[in-house]
N, C-alpha and C. Protein backbone atom coordinates (compact mmCIF):
# COMPACT_ATOMS: atom_id res chain seq x y z
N UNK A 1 68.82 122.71 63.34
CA UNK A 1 70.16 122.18 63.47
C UNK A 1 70.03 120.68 63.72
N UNK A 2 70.79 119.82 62.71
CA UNK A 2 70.61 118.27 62.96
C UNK A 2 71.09 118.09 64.33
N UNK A 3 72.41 117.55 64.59
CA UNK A 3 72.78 117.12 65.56
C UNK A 3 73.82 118.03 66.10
N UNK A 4 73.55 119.07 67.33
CA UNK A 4 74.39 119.83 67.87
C UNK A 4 75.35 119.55 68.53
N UNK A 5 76.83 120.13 68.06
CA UNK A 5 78.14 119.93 68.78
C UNK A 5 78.49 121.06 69.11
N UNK A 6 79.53 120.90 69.74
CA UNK A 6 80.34 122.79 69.78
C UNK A 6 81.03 123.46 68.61
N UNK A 7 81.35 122.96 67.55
CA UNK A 7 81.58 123.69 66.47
C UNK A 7 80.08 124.41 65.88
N UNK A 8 79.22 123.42 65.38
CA UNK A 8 78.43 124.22 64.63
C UNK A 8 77.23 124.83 65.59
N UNK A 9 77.17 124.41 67.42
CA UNK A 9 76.78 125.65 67.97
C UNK A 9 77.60 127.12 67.73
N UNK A 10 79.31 126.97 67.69
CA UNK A 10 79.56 128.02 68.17
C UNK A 10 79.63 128.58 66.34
N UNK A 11 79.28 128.00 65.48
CA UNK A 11 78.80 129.04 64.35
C UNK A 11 78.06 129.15 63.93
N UNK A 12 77.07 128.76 65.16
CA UNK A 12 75.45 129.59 64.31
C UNK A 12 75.47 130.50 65.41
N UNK A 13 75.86 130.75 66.30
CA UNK A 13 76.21 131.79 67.49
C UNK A 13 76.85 133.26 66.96
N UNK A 14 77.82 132.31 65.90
CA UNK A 14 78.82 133.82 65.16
C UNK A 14 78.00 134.29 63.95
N UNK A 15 77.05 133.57 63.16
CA UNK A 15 76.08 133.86 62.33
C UNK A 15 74.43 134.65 63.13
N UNK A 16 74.39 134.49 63.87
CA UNK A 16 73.63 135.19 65.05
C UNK A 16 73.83 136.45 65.63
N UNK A 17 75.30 136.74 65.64
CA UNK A 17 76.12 137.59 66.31
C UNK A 17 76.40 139.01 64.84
N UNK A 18 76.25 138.02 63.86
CA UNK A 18 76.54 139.21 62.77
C UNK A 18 75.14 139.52 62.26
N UNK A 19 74.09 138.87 62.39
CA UNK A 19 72.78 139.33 62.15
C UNK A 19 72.23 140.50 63.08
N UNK A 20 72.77 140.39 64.33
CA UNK A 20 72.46 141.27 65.46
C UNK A 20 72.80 142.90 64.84
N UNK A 21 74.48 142.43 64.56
CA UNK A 21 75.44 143.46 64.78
C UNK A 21 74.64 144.18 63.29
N UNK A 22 74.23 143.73 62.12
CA UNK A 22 73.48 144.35 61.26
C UNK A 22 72.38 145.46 61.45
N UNK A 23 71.54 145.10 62.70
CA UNK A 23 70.67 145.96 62.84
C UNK A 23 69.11 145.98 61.92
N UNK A 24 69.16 145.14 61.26
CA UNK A 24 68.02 145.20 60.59
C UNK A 24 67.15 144.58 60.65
N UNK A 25 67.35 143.56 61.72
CA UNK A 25 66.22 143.15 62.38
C UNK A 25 65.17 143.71 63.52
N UNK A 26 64.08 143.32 63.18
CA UNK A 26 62.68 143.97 64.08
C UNK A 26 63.30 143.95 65.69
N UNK A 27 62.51 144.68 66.27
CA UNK A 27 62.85 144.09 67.96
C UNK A 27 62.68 142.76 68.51
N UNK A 28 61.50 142.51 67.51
CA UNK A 28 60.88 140.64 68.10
C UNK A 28 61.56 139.61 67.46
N UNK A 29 62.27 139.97 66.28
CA UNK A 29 63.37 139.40 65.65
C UNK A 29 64.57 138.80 66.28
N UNK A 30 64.74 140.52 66.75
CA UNK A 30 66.44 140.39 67.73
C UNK A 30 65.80 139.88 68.90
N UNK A 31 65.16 139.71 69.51
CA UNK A 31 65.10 139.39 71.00
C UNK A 31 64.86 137.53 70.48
N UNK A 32 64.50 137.30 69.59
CA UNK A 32 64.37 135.67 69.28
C UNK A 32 65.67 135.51 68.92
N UNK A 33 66.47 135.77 68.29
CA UNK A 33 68.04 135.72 67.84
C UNK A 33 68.67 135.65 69.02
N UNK A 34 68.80 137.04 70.30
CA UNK A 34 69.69 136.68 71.49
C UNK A 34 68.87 135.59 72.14
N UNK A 35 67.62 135.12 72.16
CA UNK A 35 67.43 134.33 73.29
C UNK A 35 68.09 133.12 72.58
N UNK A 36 68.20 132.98 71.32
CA UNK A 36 68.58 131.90 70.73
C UNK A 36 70.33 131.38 71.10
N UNK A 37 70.72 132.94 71.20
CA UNK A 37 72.38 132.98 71.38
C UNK A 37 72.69 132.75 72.55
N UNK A 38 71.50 133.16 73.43
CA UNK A 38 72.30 132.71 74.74
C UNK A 38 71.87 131.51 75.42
N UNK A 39 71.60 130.54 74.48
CA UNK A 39 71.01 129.25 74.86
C UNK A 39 71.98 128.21 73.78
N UNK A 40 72.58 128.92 73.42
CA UNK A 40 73.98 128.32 72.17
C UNK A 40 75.43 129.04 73.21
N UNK A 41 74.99 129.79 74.14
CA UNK A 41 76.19 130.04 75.13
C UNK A 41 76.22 129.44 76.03
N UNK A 42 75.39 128.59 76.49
CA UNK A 42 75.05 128.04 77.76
C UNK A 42 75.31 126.67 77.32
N UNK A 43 75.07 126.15 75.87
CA UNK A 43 75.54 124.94 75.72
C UNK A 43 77.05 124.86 75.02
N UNK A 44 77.61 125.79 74.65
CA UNK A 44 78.78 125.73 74.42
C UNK A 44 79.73 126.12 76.06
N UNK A 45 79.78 126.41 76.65
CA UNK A 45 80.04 126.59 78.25
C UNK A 45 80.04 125.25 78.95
N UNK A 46 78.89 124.35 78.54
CA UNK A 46 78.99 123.27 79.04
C UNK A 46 79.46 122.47 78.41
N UNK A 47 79.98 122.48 77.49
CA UNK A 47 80.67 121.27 77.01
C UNK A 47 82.18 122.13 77.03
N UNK A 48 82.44 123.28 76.85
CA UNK A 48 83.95 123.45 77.29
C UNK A 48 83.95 122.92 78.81
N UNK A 49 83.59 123.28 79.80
CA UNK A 49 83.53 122.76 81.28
C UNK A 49 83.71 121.06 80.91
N UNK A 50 82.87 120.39 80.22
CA UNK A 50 82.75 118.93 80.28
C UNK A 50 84.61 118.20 79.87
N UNK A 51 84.80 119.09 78.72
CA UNK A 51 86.08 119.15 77.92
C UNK A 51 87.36 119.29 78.96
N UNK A 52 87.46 120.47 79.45
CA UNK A 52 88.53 121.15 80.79
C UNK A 52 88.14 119.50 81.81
N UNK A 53 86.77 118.94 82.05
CA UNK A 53 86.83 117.54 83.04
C UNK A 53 87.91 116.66 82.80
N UNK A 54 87.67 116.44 81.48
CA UNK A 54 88.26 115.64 80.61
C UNK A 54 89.84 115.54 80.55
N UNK A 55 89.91 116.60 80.36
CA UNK A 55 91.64 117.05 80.12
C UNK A 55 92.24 117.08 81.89
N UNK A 56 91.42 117.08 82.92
CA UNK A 56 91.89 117.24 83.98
C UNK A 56 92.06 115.84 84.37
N UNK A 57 91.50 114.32 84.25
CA UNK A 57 91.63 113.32 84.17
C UNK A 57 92.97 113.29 83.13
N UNK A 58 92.76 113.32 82.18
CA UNK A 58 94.01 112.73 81.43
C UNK A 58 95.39 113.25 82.07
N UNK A 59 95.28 114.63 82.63
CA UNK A 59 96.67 114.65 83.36
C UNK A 59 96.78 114.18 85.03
N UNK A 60 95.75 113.08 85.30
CA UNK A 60 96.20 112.59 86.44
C UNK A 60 97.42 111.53 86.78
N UNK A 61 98.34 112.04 87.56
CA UNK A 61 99.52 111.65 87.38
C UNK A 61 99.64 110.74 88.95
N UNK A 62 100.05 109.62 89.25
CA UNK A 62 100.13 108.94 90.06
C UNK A 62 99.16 109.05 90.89
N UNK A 63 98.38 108.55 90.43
CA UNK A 63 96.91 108.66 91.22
C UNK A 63 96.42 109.97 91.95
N UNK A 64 96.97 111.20 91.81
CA UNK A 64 96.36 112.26 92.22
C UNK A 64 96.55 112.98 91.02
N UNK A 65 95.13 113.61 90.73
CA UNK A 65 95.08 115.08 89.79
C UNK A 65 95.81 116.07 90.17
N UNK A 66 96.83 116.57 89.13
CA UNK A 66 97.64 117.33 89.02
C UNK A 66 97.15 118.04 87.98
N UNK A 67 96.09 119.54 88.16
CA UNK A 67 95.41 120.37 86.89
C UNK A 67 96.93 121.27 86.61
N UNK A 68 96.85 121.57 85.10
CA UNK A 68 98.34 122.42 84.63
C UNK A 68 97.17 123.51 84.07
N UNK A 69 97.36 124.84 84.64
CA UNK A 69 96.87 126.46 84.16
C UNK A 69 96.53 125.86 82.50
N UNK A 70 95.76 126.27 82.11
CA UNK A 70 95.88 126.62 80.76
C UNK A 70 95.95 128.35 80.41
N UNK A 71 97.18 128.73 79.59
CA UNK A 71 97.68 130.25 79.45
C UNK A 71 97.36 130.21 77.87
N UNK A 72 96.61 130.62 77.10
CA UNK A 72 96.59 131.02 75.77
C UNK A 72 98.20 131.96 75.78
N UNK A 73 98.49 132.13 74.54
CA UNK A 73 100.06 132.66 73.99
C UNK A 73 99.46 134.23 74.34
N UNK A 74 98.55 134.78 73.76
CA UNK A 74 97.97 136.07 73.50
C UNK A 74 98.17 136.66 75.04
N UNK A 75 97.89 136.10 76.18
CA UNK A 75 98.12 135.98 77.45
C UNK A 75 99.44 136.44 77.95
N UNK A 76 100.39 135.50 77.33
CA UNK A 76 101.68 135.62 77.81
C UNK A 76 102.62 136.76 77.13
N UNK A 77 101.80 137.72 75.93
CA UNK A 77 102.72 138.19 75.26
C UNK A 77 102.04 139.40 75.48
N UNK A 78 100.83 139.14 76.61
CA UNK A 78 100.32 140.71 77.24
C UNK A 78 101.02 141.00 78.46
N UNK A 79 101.31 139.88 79.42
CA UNK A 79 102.08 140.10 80.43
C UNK A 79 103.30 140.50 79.89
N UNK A 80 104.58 140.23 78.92
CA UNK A 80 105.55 140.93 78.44
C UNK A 80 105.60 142.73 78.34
N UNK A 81 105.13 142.86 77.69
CA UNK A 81 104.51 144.29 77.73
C UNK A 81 104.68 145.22 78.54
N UNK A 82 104.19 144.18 79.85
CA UNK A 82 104.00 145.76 80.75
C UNK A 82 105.25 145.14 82.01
């Protein structure tokens, strides 16, 4: 991988994830594939965390941080429901 970001970590993660889910790899195969995936989870984790920093600065509002929830929609239309 040239130069890793969070997009094309998180799709060689999903290309990783469907090689797994195939099954046709050896055991020493798959165990090099997850160690691979979960070292493409650990750097995609940290740059969402770095990202959420980021966004928590930009909504600082009169000199004190004021963080706003972030609610995905999928969220709010599960709480409806019940």
């Amino acid at each position: 991988m040239a130069k890793k970001n969070f997009e094309t970590a998180l799709a060689r993660l999903e290309q990783i994830a469907g090689e797994l889910e195939e099954g046709d790899l050896t055991l020493e195969s798959s165990l090099k594939k997850f160690d691979e995936g979960m070292k493409l989870v650990q750097f995609c984790n940290q740059k969402l965390e770095e990202s959420q920093q980021q966004i928590d600065i930009l909504l600082n509002k009169n000199g004190s941080l004021t963080p706003v929830p972030f609610q995905a929609e999928e969220d709010e239309s599960l709480d409806e429901d019940t």
